[in-house]
PDB file of N, CA and C in Angstrom:
ATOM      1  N   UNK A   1       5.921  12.720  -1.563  1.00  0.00           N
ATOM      2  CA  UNK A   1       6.507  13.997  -1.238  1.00  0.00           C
ATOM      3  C   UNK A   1       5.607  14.702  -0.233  1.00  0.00           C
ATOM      4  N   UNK A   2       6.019  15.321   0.356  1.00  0.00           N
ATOM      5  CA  UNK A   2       5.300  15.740   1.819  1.00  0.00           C
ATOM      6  C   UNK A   2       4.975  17.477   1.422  1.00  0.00           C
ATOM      7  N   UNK A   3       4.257  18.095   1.340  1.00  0.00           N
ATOM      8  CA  UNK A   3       3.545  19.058   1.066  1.00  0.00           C
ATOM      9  C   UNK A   3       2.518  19.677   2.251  1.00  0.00           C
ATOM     10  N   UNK A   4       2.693  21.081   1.812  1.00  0.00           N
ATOM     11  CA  UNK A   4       2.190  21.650   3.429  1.00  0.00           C
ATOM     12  C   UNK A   4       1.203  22.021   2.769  1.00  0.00           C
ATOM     13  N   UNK A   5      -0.183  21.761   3.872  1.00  0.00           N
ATOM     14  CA  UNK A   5      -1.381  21.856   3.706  1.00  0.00           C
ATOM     15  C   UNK A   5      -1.636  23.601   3.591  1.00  0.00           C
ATOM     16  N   UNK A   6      -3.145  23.537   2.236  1.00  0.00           N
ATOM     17  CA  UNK A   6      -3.313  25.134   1.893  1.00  0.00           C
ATOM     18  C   UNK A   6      -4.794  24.681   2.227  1.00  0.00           C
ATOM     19  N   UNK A   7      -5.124  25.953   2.453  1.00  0.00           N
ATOM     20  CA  UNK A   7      -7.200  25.515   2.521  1.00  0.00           C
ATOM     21  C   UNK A   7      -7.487  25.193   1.186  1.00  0.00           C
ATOM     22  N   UNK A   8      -6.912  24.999  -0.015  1.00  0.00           N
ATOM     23  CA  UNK A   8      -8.049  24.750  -0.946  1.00  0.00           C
ATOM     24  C   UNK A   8      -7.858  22.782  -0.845  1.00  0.00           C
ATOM     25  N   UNK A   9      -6.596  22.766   0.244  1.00  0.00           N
ATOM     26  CA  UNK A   9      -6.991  21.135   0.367  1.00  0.00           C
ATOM     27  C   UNK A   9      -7.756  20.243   1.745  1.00  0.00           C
ATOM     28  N   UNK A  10      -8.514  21.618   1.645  1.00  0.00           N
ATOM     29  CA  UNK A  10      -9.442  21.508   2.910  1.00  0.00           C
ATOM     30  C   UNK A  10     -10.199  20.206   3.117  1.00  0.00           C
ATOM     31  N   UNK A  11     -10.704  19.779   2.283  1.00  0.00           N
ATOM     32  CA  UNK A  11     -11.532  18.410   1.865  1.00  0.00           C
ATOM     33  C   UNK A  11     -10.894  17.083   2.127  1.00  0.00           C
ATOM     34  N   UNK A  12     -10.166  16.998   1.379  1.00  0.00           N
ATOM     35  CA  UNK A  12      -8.868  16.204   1.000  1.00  0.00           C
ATOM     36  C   UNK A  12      -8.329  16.190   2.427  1.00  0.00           C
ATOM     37  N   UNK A  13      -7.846  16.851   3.105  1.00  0.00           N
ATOM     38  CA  UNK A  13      -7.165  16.670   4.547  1.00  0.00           C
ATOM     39  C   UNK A  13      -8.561  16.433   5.556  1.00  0.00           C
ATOM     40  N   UNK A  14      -9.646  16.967   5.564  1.00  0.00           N
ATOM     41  CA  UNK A  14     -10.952  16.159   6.648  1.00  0.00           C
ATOM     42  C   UNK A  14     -11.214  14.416   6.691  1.00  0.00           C
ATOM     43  N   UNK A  15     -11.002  14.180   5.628  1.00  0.00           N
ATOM     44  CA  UNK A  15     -11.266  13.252   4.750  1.00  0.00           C
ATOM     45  C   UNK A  15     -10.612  12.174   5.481  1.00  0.00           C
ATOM     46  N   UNK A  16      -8.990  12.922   5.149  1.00  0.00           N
ATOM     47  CA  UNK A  16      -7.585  12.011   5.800  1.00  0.00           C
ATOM     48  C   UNK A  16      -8.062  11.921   6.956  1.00  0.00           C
ATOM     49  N   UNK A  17      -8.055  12.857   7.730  1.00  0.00           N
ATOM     50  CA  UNK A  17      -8.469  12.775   9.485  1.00  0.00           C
ATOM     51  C   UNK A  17      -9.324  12.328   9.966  1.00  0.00           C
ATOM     52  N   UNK A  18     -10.377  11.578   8.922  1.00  0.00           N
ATOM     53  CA  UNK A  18     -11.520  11.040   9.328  1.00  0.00           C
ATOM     54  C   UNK A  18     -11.103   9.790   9.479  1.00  0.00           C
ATOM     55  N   UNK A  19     -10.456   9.265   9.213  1.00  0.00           N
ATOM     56  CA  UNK A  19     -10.138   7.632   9.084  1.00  0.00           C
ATOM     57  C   UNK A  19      -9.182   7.243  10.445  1.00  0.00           C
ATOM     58  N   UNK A  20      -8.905   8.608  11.429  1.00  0.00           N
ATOM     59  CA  UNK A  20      -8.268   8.303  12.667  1.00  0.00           C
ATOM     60  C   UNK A  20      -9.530   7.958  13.796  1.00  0.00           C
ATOM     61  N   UNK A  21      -9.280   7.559  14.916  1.00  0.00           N
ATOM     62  CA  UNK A  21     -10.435   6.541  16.019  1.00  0.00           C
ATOM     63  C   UNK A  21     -10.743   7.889  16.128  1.00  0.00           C
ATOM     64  N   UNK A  22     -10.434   9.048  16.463  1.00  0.00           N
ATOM     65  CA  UNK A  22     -10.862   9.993  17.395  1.00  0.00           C
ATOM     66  C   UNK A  22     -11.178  10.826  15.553  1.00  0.00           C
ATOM     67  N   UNK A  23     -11.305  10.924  14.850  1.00  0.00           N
ATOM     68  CA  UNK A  23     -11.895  11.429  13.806  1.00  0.00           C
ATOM     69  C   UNK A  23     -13.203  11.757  13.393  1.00  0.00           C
ATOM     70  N   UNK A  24     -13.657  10.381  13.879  1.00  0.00           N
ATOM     71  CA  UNK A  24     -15.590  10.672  13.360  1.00  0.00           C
ATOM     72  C   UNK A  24     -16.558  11.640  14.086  1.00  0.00           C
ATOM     73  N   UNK A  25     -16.092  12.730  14.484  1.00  0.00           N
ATOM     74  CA  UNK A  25     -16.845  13.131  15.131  1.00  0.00           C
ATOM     75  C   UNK A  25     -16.560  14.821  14.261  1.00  0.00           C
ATOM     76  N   UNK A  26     -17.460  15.183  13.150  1.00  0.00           N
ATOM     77  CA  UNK A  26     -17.065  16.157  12.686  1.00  0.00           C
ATOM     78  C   UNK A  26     -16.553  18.032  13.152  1.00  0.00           C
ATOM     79  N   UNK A  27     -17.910  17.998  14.515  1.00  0.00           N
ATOM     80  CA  UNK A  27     -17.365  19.405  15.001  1.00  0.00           C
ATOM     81  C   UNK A  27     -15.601  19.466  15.411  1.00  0.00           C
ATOM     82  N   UNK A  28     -15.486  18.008  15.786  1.00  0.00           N
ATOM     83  CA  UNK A  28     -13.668  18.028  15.930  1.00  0.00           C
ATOM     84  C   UNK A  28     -12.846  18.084  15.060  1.00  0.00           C
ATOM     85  N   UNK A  29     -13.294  17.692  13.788  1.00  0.00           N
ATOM     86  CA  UNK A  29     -12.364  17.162  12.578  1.00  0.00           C
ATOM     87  C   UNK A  29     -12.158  19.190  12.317  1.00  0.00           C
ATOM     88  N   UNK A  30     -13.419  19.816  11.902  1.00  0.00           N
ATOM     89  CA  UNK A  30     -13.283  20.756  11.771  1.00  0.00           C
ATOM     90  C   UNK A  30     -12.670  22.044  12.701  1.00  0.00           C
ATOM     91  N   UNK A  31     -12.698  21.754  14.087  1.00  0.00           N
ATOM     92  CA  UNK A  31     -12.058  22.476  14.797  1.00  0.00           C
ATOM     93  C   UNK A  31     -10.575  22.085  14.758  1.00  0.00           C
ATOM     94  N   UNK A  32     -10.025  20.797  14.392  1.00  0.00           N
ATOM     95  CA  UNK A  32      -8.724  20.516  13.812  1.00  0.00           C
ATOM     96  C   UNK A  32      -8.024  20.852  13.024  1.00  0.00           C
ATOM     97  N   UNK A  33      -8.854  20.850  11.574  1.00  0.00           N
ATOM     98  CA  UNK A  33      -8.641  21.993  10.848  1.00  0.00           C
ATOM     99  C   UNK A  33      -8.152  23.363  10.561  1.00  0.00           C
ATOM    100  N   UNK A  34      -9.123  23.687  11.638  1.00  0.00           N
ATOM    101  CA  UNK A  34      -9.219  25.818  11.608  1.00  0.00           C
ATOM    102  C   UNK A  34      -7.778  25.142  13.039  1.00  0.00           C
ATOM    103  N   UNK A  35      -7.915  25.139  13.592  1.00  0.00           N
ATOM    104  CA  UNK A  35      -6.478  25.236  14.864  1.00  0.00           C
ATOM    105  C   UNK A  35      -4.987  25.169  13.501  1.00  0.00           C
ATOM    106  N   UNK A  36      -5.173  24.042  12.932  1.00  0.00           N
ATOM    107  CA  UNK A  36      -3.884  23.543  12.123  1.00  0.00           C
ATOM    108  C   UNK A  36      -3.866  24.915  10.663  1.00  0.00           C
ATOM    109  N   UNK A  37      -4.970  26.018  10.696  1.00  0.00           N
ATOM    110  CA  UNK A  37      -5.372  27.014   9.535  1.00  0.00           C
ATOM    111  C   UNK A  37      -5.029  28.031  10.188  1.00  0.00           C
ATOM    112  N   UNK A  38      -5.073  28.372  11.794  1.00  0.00           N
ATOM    113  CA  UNK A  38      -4.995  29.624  12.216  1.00  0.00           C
ATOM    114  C   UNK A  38      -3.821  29.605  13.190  1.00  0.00           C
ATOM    115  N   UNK A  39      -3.780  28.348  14.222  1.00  0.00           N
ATOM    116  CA  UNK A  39      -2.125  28.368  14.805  1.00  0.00           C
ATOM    117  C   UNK A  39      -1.301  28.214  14.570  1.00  0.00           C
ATOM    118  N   UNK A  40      -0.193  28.955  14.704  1.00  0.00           N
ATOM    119  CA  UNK A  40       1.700  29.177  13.940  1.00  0.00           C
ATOM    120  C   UNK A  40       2.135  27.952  14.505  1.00  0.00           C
ATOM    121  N   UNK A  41       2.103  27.390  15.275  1.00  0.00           N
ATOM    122  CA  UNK A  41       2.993  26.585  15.900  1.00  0.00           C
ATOM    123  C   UNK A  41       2.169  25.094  15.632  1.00  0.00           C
ATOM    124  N   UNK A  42       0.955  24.799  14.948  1.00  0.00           N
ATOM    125  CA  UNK A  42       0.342  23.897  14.040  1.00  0.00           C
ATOM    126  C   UNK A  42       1.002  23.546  12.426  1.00  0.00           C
ATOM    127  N   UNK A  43       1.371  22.734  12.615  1.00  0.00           N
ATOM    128  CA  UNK A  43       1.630  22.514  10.992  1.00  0.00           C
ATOM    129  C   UNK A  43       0.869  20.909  10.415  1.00  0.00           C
ATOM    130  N   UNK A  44       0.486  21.374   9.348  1.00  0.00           N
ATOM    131  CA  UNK A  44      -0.266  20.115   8.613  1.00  0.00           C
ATOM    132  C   UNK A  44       0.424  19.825   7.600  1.00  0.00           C
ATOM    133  N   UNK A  45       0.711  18.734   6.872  1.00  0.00           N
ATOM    134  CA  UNK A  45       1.489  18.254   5.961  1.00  0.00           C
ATOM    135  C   UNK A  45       0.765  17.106   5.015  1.00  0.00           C
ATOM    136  N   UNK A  46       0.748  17.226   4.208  1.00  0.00           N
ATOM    137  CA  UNK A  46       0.083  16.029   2.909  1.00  0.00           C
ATOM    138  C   UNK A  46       1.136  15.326   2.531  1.00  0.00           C
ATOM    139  N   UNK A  47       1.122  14.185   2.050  1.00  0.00           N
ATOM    140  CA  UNK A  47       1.749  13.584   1.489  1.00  0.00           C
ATOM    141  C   UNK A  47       1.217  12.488  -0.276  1.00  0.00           C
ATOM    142  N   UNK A  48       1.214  13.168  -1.183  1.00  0.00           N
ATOM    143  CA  UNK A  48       1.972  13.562  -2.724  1.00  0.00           C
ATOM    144  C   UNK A  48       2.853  12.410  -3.306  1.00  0.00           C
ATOM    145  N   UNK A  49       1.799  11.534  -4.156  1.00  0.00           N
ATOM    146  CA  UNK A  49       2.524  10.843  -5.122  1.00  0.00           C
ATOM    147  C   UNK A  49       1.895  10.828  -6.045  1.00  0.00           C
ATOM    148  N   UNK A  50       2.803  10.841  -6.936  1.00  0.00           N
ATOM    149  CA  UNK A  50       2.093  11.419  -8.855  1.00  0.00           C
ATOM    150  C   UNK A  50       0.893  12.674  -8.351  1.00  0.00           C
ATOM    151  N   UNK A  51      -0.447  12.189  -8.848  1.00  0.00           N
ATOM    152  CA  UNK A  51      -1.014  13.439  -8.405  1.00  0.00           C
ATOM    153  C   UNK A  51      -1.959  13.157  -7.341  1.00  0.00           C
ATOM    154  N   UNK A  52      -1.773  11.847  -6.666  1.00  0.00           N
ATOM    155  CA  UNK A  52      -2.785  12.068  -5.702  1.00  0.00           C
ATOM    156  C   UNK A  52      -2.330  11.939  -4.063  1.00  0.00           C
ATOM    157  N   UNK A  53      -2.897  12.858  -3.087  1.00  0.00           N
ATOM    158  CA  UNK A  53      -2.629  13.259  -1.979  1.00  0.00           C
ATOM    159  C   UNK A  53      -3.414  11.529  -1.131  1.00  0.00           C
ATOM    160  N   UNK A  54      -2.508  11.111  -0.751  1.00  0.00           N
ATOM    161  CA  UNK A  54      -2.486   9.933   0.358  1.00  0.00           C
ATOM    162  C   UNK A  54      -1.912   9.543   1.742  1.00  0.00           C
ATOM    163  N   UNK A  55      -1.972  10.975   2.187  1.00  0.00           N
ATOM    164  CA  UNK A  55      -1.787  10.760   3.465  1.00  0.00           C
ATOM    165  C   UNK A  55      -1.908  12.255   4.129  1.00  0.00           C
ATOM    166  N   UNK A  56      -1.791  12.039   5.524  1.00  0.00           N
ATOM    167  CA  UNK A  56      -1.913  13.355   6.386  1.00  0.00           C
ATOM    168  C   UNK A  56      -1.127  13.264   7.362  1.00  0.00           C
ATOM    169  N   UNK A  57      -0.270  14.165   8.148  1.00  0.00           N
ATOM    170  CA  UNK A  57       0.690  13.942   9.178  1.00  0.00           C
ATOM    171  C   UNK A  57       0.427  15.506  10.040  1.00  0.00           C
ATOM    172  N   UNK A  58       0.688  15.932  10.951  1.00  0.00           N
ATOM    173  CA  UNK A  58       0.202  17.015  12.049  1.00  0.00           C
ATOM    174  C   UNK A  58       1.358  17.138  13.075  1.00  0.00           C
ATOM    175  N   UNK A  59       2.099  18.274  13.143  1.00  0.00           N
ATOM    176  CA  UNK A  59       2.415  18.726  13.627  1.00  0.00           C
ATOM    177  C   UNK A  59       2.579  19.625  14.462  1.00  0.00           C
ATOM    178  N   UNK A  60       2.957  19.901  15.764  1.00  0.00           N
ATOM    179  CA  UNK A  60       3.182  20.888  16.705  1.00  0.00           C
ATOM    180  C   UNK A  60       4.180  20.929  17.483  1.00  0.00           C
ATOM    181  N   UNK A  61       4.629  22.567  17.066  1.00  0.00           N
ATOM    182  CA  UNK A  61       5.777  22.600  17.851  1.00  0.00           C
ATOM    183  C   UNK A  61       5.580  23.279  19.344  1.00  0.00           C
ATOM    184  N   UNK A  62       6.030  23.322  20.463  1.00  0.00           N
ATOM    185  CA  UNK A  62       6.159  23.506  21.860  1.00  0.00           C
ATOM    186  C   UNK A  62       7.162  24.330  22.142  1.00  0.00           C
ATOM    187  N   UNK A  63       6.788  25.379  22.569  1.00  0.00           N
ATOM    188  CA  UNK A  63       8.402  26.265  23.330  1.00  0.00           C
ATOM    189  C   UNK A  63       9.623  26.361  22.473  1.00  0.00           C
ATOM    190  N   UNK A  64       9.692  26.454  21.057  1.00  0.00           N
ATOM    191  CA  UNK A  64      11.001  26.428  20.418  1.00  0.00           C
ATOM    192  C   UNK A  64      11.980  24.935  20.666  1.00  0.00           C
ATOM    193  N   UNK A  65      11.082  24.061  21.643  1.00  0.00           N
ATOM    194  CA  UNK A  65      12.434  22.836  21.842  1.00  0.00           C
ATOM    195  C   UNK A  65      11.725  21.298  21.019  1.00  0.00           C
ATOM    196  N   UNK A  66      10.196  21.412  20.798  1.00  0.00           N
ATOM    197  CA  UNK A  66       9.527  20.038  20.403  1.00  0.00           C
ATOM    198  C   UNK A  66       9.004  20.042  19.415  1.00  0.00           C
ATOM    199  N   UNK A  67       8.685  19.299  19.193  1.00  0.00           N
ATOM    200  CA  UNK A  67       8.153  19.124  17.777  1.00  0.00           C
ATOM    201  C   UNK A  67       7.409  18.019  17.882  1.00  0.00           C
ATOM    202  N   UNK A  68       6.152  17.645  17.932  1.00  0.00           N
ATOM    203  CA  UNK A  68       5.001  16.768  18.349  1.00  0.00           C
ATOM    204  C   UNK A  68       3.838  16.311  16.990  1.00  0.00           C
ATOM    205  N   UNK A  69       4.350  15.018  17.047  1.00  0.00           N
ATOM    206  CA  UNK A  69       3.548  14.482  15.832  1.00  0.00           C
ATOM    207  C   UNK A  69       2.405  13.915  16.493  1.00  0.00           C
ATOM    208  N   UNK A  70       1.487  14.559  15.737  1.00  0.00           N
ATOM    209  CA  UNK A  70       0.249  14.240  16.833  1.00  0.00           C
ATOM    210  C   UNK A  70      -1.078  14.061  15.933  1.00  0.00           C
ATOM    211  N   UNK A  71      -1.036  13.833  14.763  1.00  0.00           N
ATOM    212  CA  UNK A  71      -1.927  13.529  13.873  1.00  0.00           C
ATOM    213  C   UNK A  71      -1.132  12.371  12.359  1.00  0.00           C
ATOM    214  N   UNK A  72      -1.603  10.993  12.930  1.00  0.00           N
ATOM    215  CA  UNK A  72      -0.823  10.654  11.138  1.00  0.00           C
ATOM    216  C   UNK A  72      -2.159   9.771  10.712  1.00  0.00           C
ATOM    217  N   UNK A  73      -2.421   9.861   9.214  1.00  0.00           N
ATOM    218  CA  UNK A  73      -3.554   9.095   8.797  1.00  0.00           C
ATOM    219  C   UNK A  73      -3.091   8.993   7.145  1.00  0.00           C
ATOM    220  N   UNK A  74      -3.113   7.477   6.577  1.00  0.00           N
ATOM    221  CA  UNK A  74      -3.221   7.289   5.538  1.00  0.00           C
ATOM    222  C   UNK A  74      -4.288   6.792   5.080  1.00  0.00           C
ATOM    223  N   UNK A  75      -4.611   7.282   3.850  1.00  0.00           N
ATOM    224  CA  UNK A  75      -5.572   6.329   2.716  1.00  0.00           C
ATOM    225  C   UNK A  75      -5.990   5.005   2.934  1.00  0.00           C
ATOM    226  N   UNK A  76      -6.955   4.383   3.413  1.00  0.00           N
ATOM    227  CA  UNK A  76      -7.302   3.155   3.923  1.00  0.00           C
ATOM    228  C   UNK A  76      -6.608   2.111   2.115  1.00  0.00           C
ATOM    229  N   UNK A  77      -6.748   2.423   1.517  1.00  0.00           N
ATOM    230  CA  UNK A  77      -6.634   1.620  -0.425  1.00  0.00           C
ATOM    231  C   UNK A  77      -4.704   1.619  -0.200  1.00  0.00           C
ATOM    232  N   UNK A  78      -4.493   2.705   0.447  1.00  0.00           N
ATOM    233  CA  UNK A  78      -3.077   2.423   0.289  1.00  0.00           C
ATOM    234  C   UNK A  78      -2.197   2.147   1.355  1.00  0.00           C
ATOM    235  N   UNK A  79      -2.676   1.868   2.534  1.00  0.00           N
ATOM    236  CA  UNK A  79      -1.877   1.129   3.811  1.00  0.00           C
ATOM    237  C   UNK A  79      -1.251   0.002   3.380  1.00  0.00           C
ATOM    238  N   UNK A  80      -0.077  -0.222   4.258  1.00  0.00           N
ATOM    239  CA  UNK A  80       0.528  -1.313   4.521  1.00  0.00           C
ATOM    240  C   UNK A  80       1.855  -0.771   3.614  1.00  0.00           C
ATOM    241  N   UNK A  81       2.017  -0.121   2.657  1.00  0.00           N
ATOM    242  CA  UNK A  81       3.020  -0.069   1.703  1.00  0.00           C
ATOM    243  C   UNK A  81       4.174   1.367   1.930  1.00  0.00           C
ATOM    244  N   UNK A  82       4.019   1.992   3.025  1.00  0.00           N
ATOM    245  CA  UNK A  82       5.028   2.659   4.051  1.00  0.00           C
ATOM    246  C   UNK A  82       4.609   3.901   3.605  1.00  0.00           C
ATOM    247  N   UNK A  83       3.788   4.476   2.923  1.00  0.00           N
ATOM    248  CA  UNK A  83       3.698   6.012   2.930  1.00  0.00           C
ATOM    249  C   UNK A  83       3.644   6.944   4.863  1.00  0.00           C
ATOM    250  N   UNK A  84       2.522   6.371   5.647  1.00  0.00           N
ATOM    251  CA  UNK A  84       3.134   6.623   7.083  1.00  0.00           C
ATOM    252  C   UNK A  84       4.197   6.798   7.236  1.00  0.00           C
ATOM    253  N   UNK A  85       5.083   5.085   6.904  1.00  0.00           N
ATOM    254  CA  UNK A  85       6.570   5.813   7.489  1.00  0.00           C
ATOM    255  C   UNK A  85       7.224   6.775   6.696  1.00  0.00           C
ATOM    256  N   UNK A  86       7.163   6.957   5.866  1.00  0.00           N
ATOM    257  CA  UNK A  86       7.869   8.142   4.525  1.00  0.00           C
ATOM    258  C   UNK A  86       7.415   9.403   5.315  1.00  0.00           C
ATOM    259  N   UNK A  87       6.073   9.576   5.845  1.00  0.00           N
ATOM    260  CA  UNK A  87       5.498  10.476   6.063  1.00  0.00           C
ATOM    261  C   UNK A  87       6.391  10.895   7.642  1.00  0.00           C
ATOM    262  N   UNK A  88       6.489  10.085   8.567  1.00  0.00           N
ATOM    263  CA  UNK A  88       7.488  10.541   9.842  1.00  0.00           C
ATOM    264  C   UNK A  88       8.639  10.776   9.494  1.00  0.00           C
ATOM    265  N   UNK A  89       9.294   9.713   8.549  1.00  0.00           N
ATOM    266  CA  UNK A  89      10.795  10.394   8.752  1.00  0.00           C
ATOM    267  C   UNK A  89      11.070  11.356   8.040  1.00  0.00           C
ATOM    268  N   UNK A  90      10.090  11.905   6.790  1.00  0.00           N
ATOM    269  CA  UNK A  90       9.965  13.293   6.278  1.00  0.00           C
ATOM    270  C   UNK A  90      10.021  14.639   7.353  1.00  0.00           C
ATOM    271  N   UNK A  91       8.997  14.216   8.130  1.00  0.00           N
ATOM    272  CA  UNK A  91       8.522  15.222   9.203  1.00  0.00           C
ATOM    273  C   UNK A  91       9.969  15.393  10.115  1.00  0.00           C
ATOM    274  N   UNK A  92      10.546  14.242  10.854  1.00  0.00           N
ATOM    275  CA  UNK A  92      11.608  13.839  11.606  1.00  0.00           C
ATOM    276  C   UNK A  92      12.611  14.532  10.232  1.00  0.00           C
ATOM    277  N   UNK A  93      12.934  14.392   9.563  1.00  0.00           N
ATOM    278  CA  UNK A  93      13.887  15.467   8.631  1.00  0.00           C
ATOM    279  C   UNK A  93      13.759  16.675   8.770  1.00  0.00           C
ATOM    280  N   UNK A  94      12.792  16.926   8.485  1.00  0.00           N
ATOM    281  CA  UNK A  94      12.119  18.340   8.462  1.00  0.00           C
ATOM    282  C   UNK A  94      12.718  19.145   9.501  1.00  0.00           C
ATOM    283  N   UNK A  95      12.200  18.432  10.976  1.00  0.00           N
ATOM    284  CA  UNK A  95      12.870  19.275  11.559  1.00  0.00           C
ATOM    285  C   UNK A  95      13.309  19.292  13.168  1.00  0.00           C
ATOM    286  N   UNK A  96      14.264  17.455  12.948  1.00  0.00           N
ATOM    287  CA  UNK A  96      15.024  17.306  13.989  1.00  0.00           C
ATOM    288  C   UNK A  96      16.266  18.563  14.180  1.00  0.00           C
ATOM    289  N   UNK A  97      17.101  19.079  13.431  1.00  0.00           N
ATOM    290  CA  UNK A  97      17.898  20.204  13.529  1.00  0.00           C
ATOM    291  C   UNK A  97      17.427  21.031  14.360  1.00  0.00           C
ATOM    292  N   UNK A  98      16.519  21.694  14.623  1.00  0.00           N
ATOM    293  CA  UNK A  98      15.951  22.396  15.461  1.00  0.00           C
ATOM    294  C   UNK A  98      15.302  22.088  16.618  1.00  0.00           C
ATOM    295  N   UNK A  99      14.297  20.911  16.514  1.00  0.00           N
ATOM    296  CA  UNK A  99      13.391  20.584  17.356  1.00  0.00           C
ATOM    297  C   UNK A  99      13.699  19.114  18.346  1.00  0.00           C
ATOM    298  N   UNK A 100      13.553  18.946  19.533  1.00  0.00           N
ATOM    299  CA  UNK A 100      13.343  17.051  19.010  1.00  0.00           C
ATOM    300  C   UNK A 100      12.318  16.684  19.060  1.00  0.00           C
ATOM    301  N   UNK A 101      11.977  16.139  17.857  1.00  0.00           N
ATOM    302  CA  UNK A 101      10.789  15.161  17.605  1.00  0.00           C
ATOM    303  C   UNK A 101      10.302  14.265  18.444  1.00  0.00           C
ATOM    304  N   UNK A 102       9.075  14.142  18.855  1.00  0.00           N
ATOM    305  CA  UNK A 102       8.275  13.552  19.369  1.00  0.00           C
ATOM    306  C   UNK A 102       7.025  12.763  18.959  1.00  0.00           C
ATOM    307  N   UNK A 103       6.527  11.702  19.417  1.00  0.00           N
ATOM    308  CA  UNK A 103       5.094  11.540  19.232  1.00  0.00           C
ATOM    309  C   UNK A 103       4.312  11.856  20.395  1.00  0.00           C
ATOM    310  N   UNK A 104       2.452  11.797  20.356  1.00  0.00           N
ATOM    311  CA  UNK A 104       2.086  11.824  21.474  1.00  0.00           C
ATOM    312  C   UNK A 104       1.546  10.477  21.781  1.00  0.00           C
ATOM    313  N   UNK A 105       1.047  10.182  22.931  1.00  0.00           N
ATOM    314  CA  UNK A 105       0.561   8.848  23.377  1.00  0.00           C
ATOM    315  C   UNK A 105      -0.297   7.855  21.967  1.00  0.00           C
ATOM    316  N   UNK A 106      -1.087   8.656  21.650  1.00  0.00           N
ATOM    317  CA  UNK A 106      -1.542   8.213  20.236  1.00  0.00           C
ATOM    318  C   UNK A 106      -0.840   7.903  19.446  1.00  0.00           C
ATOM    319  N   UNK A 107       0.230   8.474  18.861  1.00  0.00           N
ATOM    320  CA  UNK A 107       1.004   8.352  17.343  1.00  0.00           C
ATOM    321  C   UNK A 107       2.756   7.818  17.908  1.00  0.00           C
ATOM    322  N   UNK A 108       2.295   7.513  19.183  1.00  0.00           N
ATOM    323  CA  UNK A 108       3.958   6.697  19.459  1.00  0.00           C
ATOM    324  C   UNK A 108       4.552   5.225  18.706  1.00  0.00           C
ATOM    325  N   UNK A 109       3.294   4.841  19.103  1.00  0.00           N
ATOM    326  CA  UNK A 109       4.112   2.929  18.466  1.00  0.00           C
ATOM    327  C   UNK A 109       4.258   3.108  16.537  1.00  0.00           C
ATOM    328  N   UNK A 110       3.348   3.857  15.954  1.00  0.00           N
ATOM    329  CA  UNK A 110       3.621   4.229  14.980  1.00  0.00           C
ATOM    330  C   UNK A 110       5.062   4.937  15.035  1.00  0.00           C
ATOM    331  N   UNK A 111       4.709   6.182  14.948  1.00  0.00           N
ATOM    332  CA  UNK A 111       6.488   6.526  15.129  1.00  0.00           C
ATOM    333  C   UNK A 111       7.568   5.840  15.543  1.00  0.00           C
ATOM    334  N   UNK A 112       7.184   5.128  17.119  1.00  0.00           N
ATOM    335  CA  UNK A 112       8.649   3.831  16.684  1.00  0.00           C
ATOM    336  C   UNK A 112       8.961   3.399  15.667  1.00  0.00           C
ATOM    337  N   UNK A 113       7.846   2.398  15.328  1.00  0.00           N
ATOM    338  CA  UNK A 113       8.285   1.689  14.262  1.00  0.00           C
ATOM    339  C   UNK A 113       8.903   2.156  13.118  1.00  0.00           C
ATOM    340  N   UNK A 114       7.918   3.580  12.751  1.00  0.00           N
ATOM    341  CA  UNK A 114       8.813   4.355  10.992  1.00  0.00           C
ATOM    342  C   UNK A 114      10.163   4.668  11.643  1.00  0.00           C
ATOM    343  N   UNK A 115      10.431   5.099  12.983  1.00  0.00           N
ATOM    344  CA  UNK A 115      11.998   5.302  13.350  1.00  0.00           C
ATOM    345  C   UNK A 115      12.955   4.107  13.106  1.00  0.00           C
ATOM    346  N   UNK A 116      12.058   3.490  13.950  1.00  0.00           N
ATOM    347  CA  UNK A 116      13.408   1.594  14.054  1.00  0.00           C
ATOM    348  C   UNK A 116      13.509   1.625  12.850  1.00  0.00           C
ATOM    349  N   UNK A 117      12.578   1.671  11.490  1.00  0.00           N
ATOM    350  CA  UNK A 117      13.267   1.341  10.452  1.00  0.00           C
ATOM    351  C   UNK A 117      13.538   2.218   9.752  1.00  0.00           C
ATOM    352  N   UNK A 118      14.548   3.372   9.930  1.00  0.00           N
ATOM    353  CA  UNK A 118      15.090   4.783   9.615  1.00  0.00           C
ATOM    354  C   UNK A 118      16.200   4.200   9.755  1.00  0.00           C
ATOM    355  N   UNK A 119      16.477   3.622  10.675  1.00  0.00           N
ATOM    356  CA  UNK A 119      17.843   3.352  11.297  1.00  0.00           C
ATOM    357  C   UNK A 119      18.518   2.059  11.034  1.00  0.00           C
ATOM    358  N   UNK A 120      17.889   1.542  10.037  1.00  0.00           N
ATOM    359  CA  UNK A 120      18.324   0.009   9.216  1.00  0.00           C
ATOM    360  C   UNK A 120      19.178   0.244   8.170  1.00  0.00           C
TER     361      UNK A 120
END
């Protein structure tokens, strides 16, 4: 279940974002953070099974028309078994009606793929 990030899951979401290539570098992880804590048009999202949080997905929307997935990171213990894709086409639910969804150069071939198989 996809759940919108609060600061007390401040930890828990660095954590997630650390396990992306461009992650290890903490003054960024944390300026990622506070941007996705203090900008409206940032949204962070967890993703929630039974009680433990295994994944991270990032959003931004553009001018009222986009919607830009631009952060996805799962649990290294639980890859391979589709929480990622659960996690895009959640996001892509969320809020193709309004927006169109996008990835950025980073989070594209991912997003293909959770799309192509949306559409099976």
């Amino acid at each position: 279940m996809l759940i919108r990030y609060k600061k007390n899951f401040e930890k828990i979401a660095m954590g997630l974002l650390s396990f992306m290539p461009e992650g290890k570098d903490i003054k960024k992880l944390q300026q990622t953070i506070k941007e996705y804590e203090t900008n409206p048009d940032w949204h962070l999202y967890l993703w929630k099974e039974d009680d433990d949080i295994l994944g991270a997905i990032g959003v931004r929307t553009e001018n009222d028309l986009n919607a830009i997935i631009q952060h996805i990171s799962v649990n290294p213990s639980h890859r391979e078994i589709g929480i990622g894709k659960k996690m895009v086409q959640a996001v892509y639910n969320q809020y193709h009606d309004k927006y169109a969804v996008c990835p950025t150069e980073e989070t594209k071939n991912f997003y293909d793929v959770a799309m192509e198989n949306s559409n099976k």
